[in-house]
Structures are given as C-alpha cells and as structure tokens.
Protein backbone atom coordinates (compact mmCIF):
# COMPACT_ATOMS: atom_id res chain seq x y z
CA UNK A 1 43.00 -59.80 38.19
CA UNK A 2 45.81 -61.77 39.48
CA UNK A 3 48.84 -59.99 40.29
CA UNK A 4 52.43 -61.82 38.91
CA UNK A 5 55.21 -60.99 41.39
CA UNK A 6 57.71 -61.54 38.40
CA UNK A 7 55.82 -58.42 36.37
CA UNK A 8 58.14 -55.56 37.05
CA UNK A 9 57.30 -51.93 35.50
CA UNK A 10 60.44 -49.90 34.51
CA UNK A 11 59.06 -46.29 34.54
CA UNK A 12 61.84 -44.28 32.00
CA UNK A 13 61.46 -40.48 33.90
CA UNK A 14 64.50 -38.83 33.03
CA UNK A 15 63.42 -36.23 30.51
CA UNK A 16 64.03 -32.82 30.17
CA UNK A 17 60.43 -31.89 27.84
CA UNK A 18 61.95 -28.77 26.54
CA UNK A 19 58.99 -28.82 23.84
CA UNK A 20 56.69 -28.09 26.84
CA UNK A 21 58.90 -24.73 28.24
CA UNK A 22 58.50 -22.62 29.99
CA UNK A 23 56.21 -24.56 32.07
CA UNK A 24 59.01 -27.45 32.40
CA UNK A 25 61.97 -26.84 33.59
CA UNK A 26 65.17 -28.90 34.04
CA UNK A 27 64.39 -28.45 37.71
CA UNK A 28 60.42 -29.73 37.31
CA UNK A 29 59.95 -31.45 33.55
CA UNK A 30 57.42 -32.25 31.98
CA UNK A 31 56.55 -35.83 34.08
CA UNK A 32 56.65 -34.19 37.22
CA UNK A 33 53.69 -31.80 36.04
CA UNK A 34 49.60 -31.61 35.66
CA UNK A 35 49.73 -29.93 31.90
CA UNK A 36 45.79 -31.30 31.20
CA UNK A 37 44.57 -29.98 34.47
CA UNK A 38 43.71 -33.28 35.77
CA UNK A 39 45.00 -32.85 39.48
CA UNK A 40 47.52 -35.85 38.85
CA UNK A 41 51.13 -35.52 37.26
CA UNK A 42 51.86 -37.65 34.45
CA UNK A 43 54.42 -39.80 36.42
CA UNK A 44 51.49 -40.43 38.94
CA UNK A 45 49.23 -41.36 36.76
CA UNK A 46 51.93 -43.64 35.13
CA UNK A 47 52.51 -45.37 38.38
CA UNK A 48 48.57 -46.06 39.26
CA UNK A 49 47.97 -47.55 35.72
CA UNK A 50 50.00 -49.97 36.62
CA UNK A 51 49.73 -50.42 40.01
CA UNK A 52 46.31 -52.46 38.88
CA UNK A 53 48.86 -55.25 37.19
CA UNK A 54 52.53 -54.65 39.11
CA UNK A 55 53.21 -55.07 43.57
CA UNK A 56 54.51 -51.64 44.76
CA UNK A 57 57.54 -53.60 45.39
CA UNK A 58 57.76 -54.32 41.95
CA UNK A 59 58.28 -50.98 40.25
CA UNK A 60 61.29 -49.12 39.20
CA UNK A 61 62.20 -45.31 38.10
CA UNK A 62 64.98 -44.57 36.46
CA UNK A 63 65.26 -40.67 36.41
CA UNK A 64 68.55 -38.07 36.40
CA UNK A 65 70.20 -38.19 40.34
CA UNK A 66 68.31 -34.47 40.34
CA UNK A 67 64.83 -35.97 40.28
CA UNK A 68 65.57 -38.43 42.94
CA UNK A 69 63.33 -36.54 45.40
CA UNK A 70 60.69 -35.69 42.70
CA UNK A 71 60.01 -39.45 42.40
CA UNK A 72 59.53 -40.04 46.00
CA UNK A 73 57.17 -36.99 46.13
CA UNK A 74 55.01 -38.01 43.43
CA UNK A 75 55.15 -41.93 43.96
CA UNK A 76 55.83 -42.51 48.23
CA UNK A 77 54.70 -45.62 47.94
CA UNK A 78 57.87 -46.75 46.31
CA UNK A 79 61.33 -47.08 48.33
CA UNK A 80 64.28 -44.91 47.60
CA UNK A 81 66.56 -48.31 46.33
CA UNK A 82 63.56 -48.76 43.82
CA UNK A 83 64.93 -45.61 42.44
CA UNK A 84 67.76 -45.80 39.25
CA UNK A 85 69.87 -42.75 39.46
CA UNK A 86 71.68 -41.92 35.82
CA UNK A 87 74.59 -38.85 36.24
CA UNK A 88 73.92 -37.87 33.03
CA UNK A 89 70.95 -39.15 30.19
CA UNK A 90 71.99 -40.98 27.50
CA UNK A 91 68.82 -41.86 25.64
CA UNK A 92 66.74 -44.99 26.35
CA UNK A 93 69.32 -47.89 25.56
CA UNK A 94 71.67 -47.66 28.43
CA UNK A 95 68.76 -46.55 30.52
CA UNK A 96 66.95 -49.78 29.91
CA UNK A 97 69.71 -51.85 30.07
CA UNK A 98 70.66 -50.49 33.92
CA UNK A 99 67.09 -51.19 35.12
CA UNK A 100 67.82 -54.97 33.47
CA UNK A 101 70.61 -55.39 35.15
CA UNK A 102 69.18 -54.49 37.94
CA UNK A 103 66.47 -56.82 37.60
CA UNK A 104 68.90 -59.33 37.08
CA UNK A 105 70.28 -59.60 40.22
CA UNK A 106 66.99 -59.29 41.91
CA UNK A 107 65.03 -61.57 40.15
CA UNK A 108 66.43 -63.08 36.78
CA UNK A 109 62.92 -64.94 35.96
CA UNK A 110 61.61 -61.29 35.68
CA UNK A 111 59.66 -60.02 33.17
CA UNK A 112 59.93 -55.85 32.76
CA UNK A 113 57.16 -53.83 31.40
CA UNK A 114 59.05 -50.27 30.25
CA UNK A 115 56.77 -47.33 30.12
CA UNK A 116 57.74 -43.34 29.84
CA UNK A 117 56.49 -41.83 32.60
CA UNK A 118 54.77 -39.16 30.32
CA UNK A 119 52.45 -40.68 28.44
CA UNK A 120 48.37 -39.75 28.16
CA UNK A 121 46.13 -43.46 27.63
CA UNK A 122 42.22 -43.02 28.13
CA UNK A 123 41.10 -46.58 27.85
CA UNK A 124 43.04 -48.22 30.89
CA UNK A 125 41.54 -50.74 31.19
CA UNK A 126 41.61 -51.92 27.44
CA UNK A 127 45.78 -51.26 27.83
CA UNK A 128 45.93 -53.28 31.20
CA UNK A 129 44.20 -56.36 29.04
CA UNK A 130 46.43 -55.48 26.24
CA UNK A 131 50.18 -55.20 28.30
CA UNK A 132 48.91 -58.95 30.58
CA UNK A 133 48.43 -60.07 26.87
CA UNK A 134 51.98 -58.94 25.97
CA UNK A 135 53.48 -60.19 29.50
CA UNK A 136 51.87 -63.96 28.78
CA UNK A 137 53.24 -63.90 25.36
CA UNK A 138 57.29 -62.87 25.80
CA UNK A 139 56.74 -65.79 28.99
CA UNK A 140 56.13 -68.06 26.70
CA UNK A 141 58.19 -66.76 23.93
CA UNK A 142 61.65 -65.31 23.51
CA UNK A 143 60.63 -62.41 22.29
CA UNK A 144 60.98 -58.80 22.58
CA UNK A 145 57.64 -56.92 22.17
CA UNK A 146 56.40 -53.49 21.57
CA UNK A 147 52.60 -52.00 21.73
CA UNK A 148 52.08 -50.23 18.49
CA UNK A 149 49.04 -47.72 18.15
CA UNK A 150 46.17 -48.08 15.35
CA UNK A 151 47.21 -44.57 13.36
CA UNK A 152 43.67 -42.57 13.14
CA UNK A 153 45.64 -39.32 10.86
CA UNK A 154 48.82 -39.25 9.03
CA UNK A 155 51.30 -37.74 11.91
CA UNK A 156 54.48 -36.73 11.07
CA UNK A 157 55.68 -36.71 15.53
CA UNK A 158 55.52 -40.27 15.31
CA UNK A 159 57.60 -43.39 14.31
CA UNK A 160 55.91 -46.11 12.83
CA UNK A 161 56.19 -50.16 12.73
CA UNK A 162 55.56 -52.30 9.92
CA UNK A 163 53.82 -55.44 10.96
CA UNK A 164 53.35 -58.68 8.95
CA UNK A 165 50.42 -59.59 9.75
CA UNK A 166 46.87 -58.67 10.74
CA UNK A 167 46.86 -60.50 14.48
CA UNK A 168 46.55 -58.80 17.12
CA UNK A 169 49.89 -59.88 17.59
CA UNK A 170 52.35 -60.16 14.78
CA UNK A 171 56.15 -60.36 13.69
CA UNK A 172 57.82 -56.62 13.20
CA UNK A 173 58.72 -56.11 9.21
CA UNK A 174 60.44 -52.53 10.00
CA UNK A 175 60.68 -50.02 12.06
CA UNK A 176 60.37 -46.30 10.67
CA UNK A 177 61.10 -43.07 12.18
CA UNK A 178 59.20 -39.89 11.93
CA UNK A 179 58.12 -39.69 8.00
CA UNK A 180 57.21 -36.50 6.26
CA UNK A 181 53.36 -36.20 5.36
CA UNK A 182 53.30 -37.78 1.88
CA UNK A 183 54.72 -41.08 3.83
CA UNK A 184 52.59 -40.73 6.77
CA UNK A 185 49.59 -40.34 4.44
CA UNK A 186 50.59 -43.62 2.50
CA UNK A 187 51.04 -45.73 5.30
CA UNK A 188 47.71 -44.72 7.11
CA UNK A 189 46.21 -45.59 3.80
CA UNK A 190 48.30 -48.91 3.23
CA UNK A 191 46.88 -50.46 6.94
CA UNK A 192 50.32 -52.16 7.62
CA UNK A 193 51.75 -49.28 9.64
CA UNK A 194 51.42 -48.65 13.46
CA UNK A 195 52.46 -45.80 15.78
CA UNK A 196 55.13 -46.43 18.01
CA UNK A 197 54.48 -45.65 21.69
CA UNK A 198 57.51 -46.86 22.83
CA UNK A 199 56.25 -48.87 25.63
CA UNK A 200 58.26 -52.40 25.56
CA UNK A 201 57.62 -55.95 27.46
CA UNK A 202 60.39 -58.71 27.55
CA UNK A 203 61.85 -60.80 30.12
CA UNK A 204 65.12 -59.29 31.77
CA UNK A 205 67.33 -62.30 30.03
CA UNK A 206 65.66 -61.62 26.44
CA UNK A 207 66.86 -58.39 26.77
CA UNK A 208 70.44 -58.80 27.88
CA UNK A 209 70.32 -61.05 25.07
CA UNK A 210 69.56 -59.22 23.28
CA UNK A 211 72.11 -56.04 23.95
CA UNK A 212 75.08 -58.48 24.31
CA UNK A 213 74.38 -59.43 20.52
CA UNK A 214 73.63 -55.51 19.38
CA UNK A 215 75.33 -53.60 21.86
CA UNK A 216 77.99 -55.13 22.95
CA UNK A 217 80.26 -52.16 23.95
CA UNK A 218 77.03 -51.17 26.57
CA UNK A 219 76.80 -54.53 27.77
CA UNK A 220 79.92 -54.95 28.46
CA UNK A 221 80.07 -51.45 30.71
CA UNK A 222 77.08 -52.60 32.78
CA UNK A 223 77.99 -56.39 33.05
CA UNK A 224 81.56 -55.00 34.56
CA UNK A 225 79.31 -53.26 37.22
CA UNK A 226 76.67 -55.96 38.13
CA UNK A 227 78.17 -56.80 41.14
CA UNK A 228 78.72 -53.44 42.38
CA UNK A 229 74.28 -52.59 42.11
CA UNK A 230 72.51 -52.92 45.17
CA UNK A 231 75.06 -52.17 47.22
CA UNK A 232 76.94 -48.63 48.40
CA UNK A 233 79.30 -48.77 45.38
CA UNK A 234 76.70 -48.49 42.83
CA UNK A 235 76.83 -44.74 42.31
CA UNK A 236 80.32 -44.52 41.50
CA UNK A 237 80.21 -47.91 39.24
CA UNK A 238 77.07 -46.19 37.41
CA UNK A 239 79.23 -42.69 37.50
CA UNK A 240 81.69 -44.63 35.34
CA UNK A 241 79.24 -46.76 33.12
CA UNK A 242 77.40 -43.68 31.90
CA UNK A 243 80.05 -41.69 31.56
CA UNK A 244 81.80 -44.41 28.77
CA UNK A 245 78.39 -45.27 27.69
CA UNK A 246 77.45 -43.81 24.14
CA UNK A 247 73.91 -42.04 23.83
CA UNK A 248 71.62 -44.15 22.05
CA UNK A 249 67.72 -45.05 21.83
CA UNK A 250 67.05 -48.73 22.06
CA UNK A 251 64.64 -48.64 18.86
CA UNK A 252 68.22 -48.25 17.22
CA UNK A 253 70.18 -50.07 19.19
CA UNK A 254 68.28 -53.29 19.14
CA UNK A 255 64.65 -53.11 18.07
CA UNK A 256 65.58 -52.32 14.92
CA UNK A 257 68.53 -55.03 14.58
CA UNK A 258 66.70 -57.62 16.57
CA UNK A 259 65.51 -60.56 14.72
CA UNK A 260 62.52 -61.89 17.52
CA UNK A 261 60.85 -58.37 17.83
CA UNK A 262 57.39 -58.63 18.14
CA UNK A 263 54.05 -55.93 17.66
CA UNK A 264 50.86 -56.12 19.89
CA UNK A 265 48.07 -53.68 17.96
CA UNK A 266 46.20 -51.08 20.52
CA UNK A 267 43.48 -49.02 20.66
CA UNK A 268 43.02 -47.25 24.10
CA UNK A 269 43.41 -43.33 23.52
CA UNK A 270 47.05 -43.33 23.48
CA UNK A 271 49.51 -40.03 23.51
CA UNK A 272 52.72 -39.09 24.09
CA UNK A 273 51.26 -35.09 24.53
CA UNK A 274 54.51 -34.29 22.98
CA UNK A 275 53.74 -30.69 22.49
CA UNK A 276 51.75 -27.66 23.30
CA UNK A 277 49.42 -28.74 19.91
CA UNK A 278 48.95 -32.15 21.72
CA UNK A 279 48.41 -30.51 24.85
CA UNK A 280 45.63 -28.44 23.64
CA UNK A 281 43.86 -31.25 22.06
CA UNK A 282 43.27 -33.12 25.07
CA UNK A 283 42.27 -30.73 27.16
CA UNK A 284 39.22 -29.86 27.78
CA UNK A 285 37.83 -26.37 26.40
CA UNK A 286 34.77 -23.66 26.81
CA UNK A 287 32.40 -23.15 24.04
CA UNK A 288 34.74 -20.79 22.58
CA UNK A 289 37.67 -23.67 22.14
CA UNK A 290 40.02 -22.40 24.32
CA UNK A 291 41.62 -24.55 27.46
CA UNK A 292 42.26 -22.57 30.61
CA UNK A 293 44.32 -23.67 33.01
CA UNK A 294 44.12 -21.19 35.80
CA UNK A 295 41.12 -20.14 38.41
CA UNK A 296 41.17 -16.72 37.48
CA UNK A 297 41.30 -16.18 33.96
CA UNK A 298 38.64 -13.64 31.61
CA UNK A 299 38.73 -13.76 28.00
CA UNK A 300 36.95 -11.78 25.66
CA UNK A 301 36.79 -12.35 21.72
CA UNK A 302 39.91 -15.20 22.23
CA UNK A 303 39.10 -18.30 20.55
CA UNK A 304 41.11 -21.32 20.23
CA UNK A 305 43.70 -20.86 22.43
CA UNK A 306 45.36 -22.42 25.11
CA UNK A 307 46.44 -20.22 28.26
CA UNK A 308 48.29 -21.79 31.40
CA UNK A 309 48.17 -18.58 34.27
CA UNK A 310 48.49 -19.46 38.06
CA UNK A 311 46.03 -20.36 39.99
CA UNK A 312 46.32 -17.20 42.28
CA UNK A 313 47.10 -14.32 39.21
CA UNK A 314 43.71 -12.45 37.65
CA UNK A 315 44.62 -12.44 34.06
CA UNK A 316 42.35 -10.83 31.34
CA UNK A 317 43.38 -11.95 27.43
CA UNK A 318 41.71 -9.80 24.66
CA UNK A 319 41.75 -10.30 21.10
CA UNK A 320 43.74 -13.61 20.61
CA UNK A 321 43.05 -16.03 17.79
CA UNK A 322 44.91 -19.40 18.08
CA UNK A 323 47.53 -18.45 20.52
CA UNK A 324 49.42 -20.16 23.52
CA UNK A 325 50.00 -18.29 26.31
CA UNK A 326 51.57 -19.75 29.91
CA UNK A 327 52.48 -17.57 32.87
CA UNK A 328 54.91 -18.99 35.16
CA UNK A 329 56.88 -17.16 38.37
CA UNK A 330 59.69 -15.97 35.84
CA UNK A 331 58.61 -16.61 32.78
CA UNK A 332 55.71 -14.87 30.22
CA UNK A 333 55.42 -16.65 26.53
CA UNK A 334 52.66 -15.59 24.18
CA UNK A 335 53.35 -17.34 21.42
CA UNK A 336 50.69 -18.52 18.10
CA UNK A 337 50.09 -22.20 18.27
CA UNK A 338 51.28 -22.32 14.41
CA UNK A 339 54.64 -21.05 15.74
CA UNK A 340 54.99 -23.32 18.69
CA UNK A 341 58.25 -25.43 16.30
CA UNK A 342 60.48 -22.44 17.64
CA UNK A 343 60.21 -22.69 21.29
CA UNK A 344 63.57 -24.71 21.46
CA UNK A 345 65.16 -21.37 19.80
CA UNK A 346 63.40 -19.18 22.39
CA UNK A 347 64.91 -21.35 24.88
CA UNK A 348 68.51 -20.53 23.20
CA UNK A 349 67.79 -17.26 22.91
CA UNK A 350 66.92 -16.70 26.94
CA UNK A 351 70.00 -18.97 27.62
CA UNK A 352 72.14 -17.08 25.71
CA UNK A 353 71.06 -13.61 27.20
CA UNK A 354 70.42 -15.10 30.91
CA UNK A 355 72.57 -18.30 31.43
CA UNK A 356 70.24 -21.36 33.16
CA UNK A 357 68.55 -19.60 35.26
CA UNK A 358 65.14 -19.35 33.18
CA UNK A 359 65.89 -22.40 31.59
C-alpha cells in the first residue's frame, strides 16, 4: 500500500459523550475510553486505522485545551504541535476549518481525511480501500466527499444522504437529519438513502472554498489568524477566533449548501456506538445475553443486560431483566436499557444537587 505524504487525517476528539455517563466524564469522555472491552480506546483505535494509509507526521487532533495530555497518552507517537487546542467546542464547522487552516500553511496541496475519534468499523480493511478510493477521487476532482453507510434497519440516531445514483460513488441529492421511524422505514425501503457517518475527504483548498462561499463570517475569523498558527501566538489568536465563532456543524454549514458534494457507499461494520443500546450490541455477551465488563462479576437469573463494575470490585447482580448497570469510583447507575433516553436528566439532576463534581 503506498503511503501519500499529502494524505493528512484530522481526528475531531473534542466531545463530551454525555449519552455514555457516568462512565465519561468531562475529565475522561467517551474517546478516551475502552466501553467494548477491547483493551484499546476508541481514539487509539482511530489513530491505528489509519496509520495503515497516513505518516505519523501526518495526523492531527483537534480536542478541548483539557484533553491536550489525553491525546499524547493515548497516541505518543504524535508530537504535541500536531495537537489543535479549541478553548471552548463549537460543533464541527469551526473545528474543521482550524485543522484546514492549519493544513494550509503546512502543506496547501494537502488532502485531509476527517474522522471522529469515536467511531466502531469492523471491516478495516474494506474502509482503508474505500477512504484511498475517496482520497484519489477529490485529487482529481473538486469535490467535497462524504462516506455514507448501506442502512441494514430503519434508525431513527442517524442522518441520512440522498444519493443520485447507484455508483459506488455518486452526486449528493439531500442531506436529512435524524427522521422519525415512519421516514426511516421509507427510505430503507426506497434504496436511495444512506447513513451518515460523518467521516469527510477533500483537499484543504476545496474546503476553504468552500467555507469562504457558505461561511463567510468563520472564514473570515480564521483567515485573520493564519499567520499567527504555528507559531507562540496561536493560542491567544485561536482564544479570540472561537470565542467570535458561532457553533455550528459543517453538514449545515456547507455540506448541505455545497453544490460539488459528493457520496462514496460503504459496507464495513460501521458505528458511531452512540449510546449504551449501541454499546450493548457490540459487545460481546454470555449465553445468557448479558455483556460484562468487569473481572469479578456473578449474576444469577439476569439476562440481557449490560453491567460495567471495576476490574478490582466483587459485584453479585440478582434478578435483573434488561438493565444497565456501571459502577464507577463515585458514581452507581442502575438504570433499564428502555429508559436509557433520560440519562442527560440524571446528569441535571446530580448537577443540580452536587455542582460538577460527579459530572
């Protein structure tokens, strides 16, 4: 496989994953952690898919200042300057269009492959052949390009793109965001309709392009500060950028708006594990359906259930039908899975009662 040295990967880590409390915290979220018990984190397993395609050199994180040292813990092969700092998030728009600037005045022939740093894929190998099939195309092509997911049930936690054709690689009709059932149902059915996985391939001009035409105003604020990356003035230019810069996703901001956008269709066991449901269902499980994560854990008439206790706690769980529960140092939540939508109100609820300090 040969390597381009103008492939960058932009690895978006800047989350909070409140959906995934109380195991992530705003000190350790969700990409910092091993929820499927596979020894890995899911920004380290991020960064070795595609370490096969991109140099070391060649990779950038752009994560809140607070995670700096996260990043370096869970990817040392990378260099602290490879690391994007924002002071506050403000959705994936500005946070794409730092890492392009960026890339701009490091190499402006580059070509940036922008992953969350979150995501589950099974088939690697099947997405490497699918993202050096993306980066070929927007070389040849201005064109900015997504990697939408064959739908296999109608989900509701997803958006969805409209394609126009049946090629692997095809124009963008729409984009949609998450539909009720009765949609998701008719556009499984209708065969048009793809999942979005929000993982995006352009070259760094296509893009800035791109968000001079449809977002000016952001632009603008990180054009003013070019000069100033790279160098010991950067934080405080980026301090100021972000703090004018409005909070908005780039499927909004351009993807939608943008006339070249372009769909690649993908099958390699794709997730965002968005939730504790998603969790559970790609975990693996005893022969009574429940996923354990923990060394010492008994159960006895518990079925379907996912439990998260540490490693060093004995834990016996009786009796429980369909139920999460995770144990951390502060925290205790036993919660049914079917109730799982109301975890951002326990997290209200604690704050309210405790402050941050559980949060």
């Amino acid at each position: 496989m040969v390597v381009k040295n103008n492939n960058y990967c932009v690895i978006m880590a800047g989350g909070v994953g409140t959906r995934f409390w109380p195991m992530s915290r705003q000190k350790r979220p969700k990409q910092f952690l091993d929820i499927l018990g596979t020894g890995r984190s899911f920004i380290r397993h991020t960064y070795e898919r595609f370490a096969k395609i991109v140099p070391n050199e060649n990779f950038i994180v752009v994560t809140n200042k607070r995670y700096k040292e996260l990043v370096l813990e869970h990817i040392p092969e990378i260099s602290e300057e490879q690391i994007l700092c924002e002071p506050i998030g403000r959705n994936t728009a500005p946070c794409i269009a730092y890492a392009a600037y960026t890339l701009r005045r490091k190499n402006p022939d580059a070509t940036m492959i922008v992953s969350p740093a979150d995501h589950l894929i099974l088939n690697e190998e099947e997405f490497q052949k699918i993202v050096e099939n993306c980066t070929s195309f927007v070389e040849q092509n201005s064109a900015l390009m997504t990697i939408g997911i064959e739908p296999s049930r109608p989900e509701t936690g997803y958006g969805y793109i409209q394609r126009t054709g049946d090629d692997d690689i095809s124009k963008v009709k729409c984009f949609t965001e998450k539909p009720n059932y009765e949609m998701a149902q008719a556009f499984l059915e209708c065969g048009e309709f793809l999942w979005n996985s929000g993982i995006f391939i352009w070259k760094v001009k296509d893009i800035i392009d791109a968000l001079n035409e449809h977002l000016p105003s952001h632009s603008a604020l990180f054009a003013e500060a070019e000069d100033r990356l790279g160098t010991e003035e950067e934080g405080k230019a980026i301090e100021r950028v972000f703090a004018e810069c409005k909070p908005i996703s780039i499927d909004y901001g351009v993807m939608e708006c943008a006339k070249n956008v372009y769909v690649h269709r993908g099958e390699f066991g794709w997730s965002d594990v968005g939730t504790w449901g998603s969790a559970y269902q790609h975990s693996r499980k005893d022969k009574y359906a429940n996923a354990l994560n923990g060394k010492l854990i008994q159960t006895y008439d518990t079925r379907n259930s996912l439990i998260f206790i540490p490693n060093e706690k004995v834990a016996i769980v009786s009796g429980l039908k369909d139920y999460i529960v995770v144990d951390t140092d502060d925290v205790l939540m036993i919660c049914p899975r079917s109730e799982e939508q109301n975890i951002k109100s326990f997290i209200e609820d604690i704050r309210y009662s405790t402050g941050d300090e559980h949060v």
